[in-house]
N, C-alpha and C. Protein backbone atom coordinates (compact mmCIF):
# COMPACT_ATOMS: atom_id res chain seq x y z
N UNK A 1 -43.69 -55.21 -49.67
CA UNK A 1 -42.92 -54.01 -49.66
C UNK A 1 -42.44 -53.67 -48.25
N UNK A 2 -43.13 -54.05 -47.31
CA UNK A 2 -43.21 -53.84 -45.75
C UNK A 2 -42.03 -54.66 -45.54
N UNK A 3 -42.24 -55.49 -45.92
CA UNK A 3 -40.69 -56.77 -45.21
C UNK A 3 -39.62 -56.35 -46.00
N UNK A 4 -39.74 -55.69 -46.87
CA UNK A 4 -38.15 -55.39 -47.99
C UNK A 4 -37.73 -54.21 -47.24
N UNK A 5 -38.31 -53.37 -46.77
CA UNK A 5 -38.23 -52.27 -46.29
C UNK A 5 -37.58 -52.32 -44.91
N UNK A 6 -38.18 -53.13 -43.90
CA UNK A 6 -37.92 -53.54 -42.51
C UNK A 6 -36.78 -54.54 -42.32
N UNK A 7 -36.83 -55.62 -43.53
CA UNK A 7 -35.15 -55.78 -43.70
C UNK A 7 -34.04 -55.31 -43.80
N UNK A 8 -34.16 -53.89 -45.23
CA UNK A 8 -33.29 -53.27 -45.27
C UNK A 8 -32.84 -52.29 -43.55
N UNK A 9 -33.83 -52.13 -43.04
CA UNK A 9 -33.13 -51.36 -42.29
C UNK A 9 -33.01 -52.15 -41.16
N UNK A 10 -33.19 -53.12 -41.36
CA UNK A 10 -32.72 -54.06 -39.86
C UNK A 10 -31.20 -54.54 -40.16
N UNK A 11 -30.71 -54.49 -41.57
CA UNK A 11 -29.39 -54.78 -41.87
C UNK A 11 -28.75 -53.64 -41.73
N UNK A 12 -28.93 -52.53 -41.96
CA UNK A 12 -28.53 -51.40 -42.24
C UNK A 12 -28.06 -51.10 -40.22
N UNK A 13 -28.97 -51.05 -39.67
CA UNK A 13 -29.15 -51.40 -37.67
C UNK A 13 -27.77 -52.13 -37.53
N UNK A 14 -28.06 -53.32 -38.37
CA UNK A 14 -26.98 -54.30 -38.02
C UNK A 14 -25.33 -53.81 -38.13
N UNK A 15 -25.39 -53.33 -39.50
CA UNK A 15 -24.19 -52.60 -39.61
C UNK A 15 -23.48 -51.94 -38.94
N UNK A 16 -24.42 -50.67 -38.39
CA UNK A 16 -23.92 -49.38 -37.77
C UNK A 16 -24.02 -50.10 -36.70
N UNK A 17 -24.46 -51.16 -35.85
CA UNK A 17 -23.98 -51.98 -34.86
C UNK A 17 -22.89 -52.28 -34.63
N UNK A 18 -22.46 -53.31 -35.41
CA UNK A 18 -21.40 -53.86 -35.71
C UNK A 18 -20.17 -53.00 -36.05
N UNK A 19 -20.13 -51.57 -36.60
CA UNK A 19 -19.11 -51.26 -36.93
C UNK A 19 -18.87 -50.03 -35.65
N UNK A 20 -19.88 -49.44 -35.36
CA UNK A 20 -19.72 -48.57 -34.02
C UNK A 20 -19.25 -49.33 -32.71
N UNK A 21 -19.40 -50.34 -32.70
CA UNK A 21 -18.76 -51.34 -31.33
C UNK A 21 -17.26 -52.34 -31.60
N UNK A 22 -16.77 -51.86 -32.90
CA UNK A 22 -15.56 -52.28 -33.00
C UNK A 22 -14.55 -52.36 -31.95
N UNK A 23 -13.44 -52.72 -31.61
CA UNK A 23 -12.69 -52.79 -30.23
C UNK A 23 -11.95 -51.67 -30.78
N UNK A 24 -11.47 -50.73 -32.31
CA UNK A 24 -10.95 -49.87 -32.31
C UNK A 24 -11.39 -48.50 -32.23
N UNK A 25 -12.63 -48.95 -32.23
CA UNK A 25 -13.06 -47.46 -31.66
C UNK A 25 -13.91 -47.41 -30.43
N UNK A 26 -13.96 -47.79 -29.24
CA UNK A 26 -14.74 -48.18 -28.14
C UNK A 26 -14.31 -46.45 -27.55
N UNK A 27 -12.93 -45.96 -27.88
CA UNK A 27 -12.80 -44.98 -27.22
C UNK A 27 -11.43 -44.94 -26.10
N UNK A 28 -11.35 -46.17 -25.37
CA UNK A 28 -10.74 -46.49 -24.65
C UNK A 28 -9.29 -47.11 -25.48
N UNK A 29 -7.88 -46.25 -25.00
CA UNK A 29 -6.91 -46.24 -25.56
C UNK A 29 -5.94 -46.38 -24.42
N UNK A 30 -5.54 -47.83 -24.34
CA UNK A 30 -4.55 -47.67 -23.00
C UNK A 30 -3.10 -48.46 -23.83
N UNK A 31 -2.47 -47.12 -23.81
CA UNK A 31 -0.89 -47.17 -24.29
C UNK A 31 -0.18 -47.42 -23.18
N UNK A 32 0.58 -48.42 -23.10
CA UNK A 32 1.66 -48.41 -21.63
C UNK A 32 2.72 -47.49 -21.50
N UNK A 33 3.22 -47.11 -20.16
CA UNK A 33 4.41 -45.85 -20.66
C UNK A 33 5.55 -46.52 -21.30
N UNK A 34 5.55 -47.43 -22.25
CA UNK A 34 6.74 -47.33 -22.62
C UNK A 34 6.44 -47.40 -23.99
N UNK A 35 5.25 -47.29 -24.43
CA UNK A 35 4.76 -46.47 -25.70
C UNK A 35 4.75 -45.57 -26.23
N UNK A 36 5.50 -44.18 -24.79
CA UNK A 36 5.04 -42.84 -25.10
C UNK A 36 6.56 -42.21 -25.89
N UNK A 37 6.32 -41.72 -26.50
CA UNK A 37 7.17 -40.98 -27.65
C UNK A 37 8.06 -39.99 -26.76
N UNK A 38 9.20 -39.80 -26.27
CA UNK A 38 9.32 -39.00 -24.95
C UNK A 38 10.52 -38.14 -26.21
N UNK A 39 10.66 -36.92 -25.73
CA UNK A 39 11.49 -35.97 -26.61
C UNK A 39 12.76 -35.69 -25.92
N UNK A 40 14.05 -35.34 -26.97
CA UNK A 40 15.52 -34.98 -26.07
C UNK A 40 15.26 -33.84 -25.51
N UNK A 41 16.01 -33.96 -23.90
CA UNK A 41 16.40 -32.23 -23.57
C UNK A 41 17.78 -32.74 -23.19
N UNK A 42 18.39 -31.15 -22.86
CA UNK A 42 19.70 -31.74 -22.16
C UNK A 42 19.30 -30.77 -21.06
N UNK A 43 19.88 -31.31 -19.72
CA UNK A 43 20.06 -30.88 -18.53
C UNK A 43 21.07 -30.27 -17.62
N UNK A 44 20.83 -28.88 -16.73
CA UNK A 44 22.31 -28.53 -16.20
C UNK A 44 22.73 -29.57 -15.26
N UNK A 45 23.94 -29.32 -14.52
CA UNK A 45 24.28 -29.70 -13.12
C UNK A 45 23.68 -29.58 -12.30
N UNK A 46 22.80 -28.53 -12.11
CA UNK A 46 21.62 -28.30 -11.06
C UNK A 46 20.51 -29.05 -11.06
N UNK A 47 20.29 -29.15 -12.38
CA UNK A 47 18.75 -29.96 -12.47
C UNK A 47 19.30 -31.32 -12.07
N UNK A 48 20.11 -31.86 -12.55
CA UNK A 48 20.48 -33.51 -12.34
C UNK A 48 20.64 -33.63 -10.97
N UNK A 49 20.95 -32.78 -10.57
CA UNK A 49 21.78 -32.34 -9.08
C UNK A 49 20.36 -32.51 -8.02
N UNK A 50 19.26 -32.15 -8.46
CA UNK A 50 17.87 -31.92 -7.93
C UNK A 50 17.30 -33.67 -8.14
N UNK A 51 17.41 -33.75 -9.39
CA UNK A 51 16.89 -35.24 -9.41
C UNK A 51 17.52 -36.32 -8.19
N UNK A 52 18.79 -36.40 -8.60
CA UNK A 52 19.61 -37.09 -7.53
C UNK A 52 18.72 -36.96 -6.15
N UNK A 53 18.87 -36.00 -5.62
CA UNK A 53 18.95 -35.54 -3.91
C UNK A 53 16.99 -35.97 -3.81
N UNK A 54 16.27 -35.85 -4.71
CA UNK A 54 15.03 -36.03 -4.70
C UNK A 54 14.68 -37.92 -4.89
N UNK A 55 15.60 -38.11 -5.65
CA UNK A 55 15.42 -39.66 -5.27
C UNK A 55 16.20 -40.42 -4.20
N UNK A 56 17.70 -39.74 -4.09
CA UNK A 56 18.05 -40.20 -3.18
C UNK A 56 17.02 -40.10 -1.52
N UNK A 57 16.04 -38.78 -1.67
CA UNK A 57 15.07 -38.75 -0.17
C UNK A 57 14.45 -39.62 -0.75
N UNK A 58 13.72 -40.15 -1.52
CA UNK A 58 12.81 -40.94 -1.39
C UNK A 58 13.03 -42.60 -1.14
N UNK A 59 14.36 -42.67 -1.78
CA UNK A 59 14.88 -43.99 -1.23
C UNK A 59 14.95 -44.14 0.22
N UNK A 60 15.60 -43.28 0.75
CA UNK A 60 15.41 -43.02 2.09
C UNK A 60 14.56 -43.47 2.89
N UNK A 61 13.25 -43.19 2.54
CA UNK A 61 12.33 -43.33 3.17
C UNK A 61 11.07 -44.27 2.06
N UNK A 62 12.04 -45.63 1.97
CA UNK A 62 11.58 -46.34 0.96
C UNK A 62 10.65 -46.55 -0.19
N UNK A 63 10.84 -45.71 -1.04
CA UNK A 63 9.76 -45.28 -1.60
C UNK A 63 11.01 -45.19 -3.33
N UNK A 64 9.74 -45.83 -4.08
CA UNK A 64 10.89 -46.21 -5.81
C UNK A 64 11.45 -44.60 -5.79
N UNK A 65 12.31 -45.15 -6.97
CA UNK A 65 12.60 -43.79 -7.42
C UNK A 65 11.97 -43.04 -8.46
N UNK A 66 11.95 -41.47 -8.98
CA UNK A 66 11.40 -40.88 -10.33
C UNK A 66 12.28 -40.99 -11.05
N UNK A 67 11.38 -41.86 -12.37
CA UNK A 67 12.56 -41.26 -13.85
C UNK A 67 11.88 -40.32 -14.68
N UNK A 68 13.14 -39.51 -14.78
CA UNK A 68 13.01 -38.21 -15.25
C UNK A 68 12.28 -38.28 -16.37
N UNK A 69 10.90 -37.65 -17.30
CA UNK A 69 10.79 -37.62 -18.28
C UNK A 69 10.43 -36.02 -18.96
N UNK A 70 11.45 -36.28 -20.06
CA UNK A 70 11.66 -35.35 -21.10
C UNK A 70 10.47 -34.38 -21.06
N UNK A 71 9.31 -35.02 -21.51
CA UNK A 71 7.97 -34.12 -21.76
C UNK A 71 7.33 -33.37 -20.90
N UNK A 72 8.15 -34.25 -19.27
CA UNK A 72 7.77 -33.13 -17.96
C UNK A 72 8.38 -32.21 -17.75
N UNK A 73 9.50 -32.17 -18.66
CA UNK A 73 10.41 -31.39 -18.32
C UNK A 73 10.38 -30.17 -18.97
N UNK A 74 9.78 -30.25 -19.86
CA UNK A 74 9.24 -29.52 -21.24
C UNK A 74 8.25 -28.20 -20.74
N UNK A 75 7.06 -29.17 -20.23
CA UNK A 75 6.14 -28.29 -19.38
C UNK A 75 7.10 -27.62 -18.52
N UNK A 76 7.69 -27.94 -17.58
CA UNK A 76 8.08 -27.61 -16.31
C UNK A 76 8.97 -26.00 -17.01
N UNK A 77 9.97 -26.53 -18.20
CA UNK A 77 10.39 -25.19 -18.99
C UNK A 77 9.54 -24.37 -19.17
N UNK A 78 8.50 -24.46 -20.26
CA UNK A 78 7.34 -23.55 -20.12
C UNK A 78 7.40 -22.61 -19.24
N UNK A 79 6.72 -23.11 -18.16
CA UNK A 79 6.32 -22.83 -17.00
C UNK A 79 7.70 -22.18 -16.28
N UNK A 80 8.87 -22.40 -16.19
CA UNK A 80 9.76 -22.03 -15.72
C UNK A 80 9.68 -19.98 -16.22
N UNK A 81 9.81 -20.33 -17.42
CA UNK A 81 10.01 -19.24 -18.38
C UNK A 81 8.98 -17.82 -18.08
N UNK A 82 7.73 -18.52 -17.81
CA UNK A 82 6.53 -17.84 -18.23
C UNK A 82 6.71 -17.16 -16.55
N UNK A 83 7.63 -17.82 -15.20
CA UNK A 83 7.61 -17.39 -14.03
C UNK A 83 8.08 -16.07 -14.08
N UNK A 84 9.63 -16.17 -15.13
CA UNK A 84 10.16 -15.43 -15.22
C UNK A 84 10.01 -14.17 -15.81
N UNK A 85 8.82 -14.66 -16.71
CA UNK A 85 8.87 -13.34 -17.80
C UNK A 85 7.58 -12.76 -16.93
N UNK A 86 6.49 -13.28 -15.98
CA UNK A 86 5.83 -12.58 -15.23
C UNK A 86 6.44 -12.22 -13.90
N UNK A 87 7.87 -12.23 -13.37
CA UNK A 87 8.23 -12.08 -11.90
C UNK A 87 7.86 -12.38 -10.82
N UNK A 88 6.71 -13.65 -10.88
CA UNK A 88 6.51 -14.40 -9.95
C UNK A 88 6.46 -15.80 -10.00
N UNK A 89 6.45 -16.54 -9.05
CA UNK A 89 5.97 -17.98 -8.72
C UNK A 89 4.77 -17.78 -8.83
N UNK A 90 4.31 -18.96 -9.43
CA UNK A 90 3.02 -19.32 -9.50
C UNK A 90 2.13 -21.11 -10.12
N UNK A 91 1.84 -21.15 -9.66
CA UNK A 91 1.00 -22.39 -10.49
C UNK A 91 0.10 -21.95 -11.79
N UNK A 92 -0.10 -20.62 -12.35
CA UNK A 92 -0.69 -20.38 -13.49
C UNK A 92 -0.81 -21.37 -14.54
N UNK A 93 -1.58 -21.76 -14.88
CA UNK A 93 -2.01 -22.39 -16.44
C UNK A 93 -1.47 -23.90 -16.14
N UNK A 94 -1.37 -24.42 -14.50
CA UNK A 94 -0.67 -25.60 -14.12
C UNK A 94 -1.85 -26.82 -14.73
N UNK A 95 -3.40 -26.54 -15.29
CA UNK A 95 -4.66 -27.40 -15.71
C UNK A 95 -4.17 -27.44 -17.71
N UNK A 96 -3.26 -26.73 -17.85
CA UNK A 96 -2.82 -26.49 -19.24
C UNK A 96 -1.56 -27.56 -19.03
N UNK A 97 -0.72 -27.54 -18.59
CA UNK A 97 0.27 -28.74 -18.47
C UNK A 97 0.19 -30.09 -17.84
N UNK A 98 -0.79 -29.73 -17.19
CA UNK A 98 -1.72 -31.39 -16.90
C UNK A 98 -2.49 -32.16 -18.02
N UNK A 99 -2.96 -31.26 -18.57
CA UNK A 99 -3.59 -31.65 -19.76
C UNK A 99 -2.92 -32.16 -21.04
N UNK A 100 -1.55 -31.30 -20.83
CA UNK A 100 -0.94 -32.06 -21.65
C UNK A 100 -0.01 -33.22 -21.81
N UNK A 101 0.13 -33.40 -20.25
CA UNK A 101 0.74 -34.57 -19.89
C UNK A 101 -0.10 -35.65 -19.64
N UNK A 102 -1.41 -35.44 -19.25
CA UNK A 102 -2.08 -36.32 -19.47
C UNK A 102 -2.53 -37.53 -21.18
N UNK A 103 -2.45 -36.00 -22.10
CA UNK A 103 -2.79 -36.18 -23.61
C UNK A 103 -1.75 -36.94 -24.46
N UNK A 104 -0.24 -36.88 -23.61
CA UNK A 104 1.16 -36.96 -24.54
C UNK A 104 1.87 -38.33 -23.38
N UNK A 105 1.55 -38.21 -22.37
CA UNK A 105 2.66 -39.16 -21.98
C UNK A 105 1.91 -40.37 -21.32
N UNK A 106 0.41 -40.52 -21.07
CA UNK A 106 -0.08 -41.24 -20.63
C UNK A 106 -0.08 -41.13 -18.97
N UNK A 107 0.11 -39.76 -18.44
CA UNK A 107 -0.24 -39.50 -17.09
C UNK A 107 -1.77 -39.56 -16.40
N UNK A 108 -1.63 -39.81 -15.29
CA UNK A 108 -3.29 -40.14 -14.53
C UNK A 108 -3.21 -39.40 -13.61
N UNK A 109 -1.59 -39.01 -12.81
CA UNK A 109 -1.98 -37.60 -12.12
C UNK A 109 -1.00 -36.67 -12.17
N UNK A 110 -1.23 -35.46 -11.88
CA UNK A 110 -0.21 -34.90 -12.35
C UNK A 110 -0.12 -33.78 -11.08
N UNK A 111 1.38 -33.33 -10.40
CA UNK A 111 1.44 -32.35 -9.60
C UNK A 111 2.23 -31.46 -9.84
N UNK A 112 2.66 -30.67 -8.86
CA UNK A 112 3.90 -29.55 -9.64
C UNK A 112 4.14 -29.13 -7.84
N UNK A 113 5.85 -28.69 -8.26
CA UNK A 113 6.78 -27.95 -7.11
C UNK A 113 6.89 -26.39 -7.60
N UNK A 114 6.88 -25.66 -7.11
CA UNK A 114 7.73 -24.36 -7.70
C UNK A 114 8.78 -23.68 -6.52
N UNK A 115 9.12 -22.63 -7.13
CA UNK A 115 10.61 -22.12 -5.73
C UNK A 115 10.73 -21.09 -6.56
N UNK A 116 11.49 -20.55 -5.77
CA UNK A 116 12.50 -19.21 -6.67
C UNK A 116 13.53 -18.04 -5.59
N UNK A 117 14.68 -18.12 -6.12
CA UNK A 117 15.58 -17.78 -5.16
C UNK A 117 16.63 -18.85 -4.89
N UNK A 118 16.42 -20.07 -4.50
CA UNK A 118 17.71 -20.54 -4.25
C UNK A 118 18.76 -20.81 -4.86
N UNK A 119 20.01 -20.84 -4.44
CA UNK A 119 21.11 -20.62 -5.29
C UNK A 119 21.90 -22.20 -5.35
N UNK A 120 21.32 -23.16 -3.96
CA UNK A 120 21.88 -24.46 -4.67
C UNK A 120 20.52 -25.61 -4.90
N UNK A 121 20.79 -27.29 -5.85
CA UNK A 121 20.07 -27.75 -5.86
C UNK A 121 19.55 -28.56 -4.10
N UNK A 122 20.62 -28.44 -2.95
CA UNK A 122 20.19 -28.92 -1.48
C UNK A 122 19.51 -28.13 -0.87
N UNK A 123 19.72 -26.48 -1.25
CA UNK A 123 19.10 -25.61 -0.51
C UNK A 123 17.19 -25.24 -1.41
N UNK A 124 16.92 -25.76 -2.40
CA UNK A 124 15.91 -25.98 -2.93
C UNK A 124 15.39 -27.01 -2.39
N UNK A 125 15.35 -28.34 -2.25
CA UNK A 125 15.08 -29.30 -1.94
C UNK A 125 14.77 -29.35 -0.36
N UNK A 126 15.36 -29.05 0.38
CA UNK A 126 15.45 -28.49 1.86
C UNK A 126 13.77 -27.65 2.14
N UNK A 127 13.97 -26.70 1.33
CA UNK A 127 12.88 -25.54 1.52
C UNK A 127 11.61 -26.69 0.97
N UNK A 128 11.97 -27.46 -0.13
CA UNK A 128 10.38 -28.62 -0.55
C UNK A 128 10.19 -29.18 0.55
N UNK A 129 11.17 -30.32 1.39
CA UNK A 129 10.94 -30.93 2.41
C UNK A 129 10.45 -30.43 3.70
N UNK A 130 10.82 -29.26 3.78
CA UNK A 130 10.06 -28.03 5.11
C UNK A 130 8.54 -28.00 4.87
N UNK A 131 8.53 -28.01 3.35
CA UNK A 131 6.66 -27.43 2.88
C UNK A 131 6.53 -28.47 3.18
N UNK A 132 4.88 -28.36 3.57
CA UNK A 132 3.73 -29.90 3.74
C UNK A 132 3.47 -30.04 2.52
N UNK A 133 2.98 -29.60 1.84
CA UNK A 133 2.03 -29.59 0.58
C UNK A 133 3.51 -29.94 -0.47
N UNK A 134 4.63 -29.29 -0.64
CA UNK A 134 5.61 -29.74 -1.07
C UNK A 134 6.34 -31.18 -1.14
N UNK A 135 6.07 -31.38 0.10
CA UNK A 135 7.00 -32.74 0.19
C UNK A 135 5.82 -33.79 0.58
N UNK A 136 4.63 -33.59 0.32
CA UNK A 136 3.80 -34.50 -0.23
C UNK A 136 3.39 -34.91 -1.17
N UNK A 137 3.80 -33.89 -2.70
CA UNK A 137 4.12 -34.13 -3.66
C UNK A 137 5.86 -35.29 -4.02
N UNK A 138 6.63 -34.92 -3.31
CA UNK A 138 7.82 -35.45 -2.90
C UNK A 138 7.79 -36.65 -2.33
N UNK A 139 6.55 -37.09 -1.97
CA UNK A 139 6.69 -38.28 -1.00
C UNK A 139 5.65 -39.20 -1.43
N UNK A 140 5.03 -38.84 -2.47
CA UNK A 140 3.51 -39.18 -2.84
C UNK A 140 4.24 -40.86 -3.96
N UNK A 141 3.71 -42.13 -3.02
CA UNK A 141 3.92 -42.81 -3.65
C UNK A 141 3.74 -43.28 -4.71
N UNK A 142 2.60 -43.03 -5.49
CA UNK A 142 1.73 -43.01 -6.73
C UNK A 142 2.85 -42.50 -7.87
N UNK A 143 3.36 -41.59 -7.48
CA UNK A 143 4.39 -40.71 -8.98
C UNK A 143 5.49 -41.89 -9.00
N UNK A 144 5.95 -41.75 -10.60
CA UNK A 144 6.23 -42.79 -11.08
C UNK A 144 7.73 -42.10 -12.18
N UNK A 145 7.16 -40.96 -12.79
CA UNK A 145 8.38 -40.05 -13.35
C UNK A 145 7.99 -38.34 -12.91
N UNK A 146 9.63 -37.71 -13.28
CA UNK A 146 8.85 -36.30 -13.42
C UNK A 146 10.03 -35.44 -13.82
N UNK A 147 9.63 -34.29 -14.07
CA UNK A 147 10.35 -33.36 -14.56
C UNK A 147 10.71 -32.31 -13.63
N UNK A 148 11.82 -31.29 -14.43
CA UNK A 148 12.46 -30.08 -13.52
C UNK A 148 13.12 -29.77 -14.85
N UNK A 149 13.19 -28.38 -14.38
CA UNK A 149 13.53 -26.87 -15.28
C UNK A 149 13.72 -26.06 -13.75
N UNK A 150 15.26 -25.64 -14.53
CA UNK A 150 15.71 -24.14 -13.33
C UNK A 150 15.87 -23.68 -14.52
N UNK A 151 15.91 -21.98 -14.20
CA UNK A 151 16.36 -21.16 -15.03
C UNK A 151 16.84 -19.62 -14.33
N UNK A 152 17.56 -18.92 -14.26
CA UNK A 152 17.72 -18.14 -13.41
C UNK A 152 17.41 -16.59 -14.79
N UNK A 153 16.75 -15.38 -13.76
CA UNK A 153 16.16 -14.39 -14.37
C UNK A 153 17.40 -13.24 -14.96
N UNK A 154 17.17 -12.35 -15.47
CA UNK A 154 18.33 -11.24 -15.62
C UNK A 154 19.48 -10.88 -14.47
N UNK A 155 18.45 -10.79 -12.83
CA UNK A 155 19.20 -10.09 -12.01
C UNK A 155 19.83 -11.68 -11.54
N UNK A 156 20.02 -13.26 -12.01
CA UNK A 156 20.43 -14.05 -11.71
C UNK A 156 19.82 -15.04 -10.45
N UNK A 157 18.30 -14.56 -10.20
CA UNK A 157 17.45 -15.65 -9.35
C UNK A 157 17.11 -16.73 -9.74
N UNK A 158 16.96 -17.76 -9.16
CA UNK A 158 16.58 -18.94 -9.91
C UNK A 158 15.22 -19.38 -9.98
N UNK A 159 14.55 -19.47 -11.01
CA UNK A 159 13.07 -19.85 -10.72
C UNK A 159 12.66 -21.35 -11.44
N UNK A 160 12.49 -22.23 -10.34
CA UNK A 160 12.25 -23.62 -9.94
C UNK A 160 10.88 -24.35 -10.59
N UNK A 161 10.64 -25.08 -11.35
CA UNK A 161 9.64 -26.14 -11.81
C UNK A 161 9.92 -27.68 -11.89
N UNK A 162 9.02 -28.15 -10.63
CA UNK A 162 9.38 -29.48 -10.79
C UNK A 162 7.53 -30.24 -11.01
N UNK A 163 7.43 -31.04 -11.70
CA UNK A 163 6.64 -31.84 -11.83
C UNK A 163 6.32 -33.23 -11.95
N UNK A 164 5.33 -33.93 -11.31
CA UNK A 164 5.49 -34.84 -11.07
C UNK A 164 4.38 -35.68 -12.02
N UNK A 165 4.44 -36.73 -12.09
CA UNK A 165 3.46 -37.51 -12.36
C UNK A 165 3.35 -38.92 -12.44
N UNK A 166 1.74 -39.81 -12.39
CA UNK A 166 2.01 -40.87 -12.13
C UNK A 166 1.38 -41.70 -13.24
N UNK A 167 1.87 -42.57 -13.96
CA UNK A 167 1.77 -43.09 -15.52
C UNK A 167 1.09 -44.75 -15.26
């Protein structure tokens, strides 16, 4: 009875062995970015206008360029919106859009620009390259795509989200 018993559950061991160490469920899920499901936006003249002048510096100073992706751009709206409807700049809830760029696009790091006030996309970009902390996000070779959202408020200010990340 002892050995029927100690069999069964040495097969039973075996099983939940064997099926808990499958390669589809180890846990580990590495999608390449060109797996990631990326969503339409459309973009103003300003925003494209920002991309441009942001890759064109980085070419500059030899370094690839960012391609724009949709889902950063998404956040970066969010976040654009939420500046506006609270009247300030801020990085608020910036561990909430990391998280989700981490969850959706296959990001490993994720940063963010903000601004508010300028009226062109050179005179934005200008004020990033002045910041340290700005244009080390800007210069940070690791990022790979990223996003931007302008949106300007009632009295017509513009409030700035750019994000970066590296896939």
């Amino acid at each position: 009875m002892k050995s029927i018993i100690l069999k069964l559950v040495s097969i039973c061991l075996l099983t939940v062995m064997l099926i808990s160490c499958s390669a589809e469920e180890d846990g580990i899920y590495t999608n390449s970015p060109s797996d990631v499901k990326d969503i339409n936006l459309t973009y103003s003249p300003i925003e494209y206008e920002i991309v441009y002048l942001l890759n064109q510096y980085r070419e500059s100073i030899g370094l690839e360029t960012l391609k724009t992706l949709n889902l950063a751009s998404r956040e970066a709206n969010e976040h654009t919106k939420y500046m506006i409807k609270t009247g300030e700049i801020s990085h608020d809830n910036f561990g909430k859009r990391s998280t989700n760029l981490i969850e959706n696009s296959n990001a490993i790091i994720v940063a963010e620009n903000v601004a508010y006030g300028f009226n062109t996309a050179e005179a934005v970009v200008k004020a990033w390259l002045k910041s340290e902390s700005h244009k080390k996000n800007i210069e940070n070779p690791s990022f790979t795509d990223f996003g931007i959202s302008i949106e300007a408020n009632t009295l017509g200010k513009n409030y700035y989200t750019n994000i970066f990340i590296k896939r």
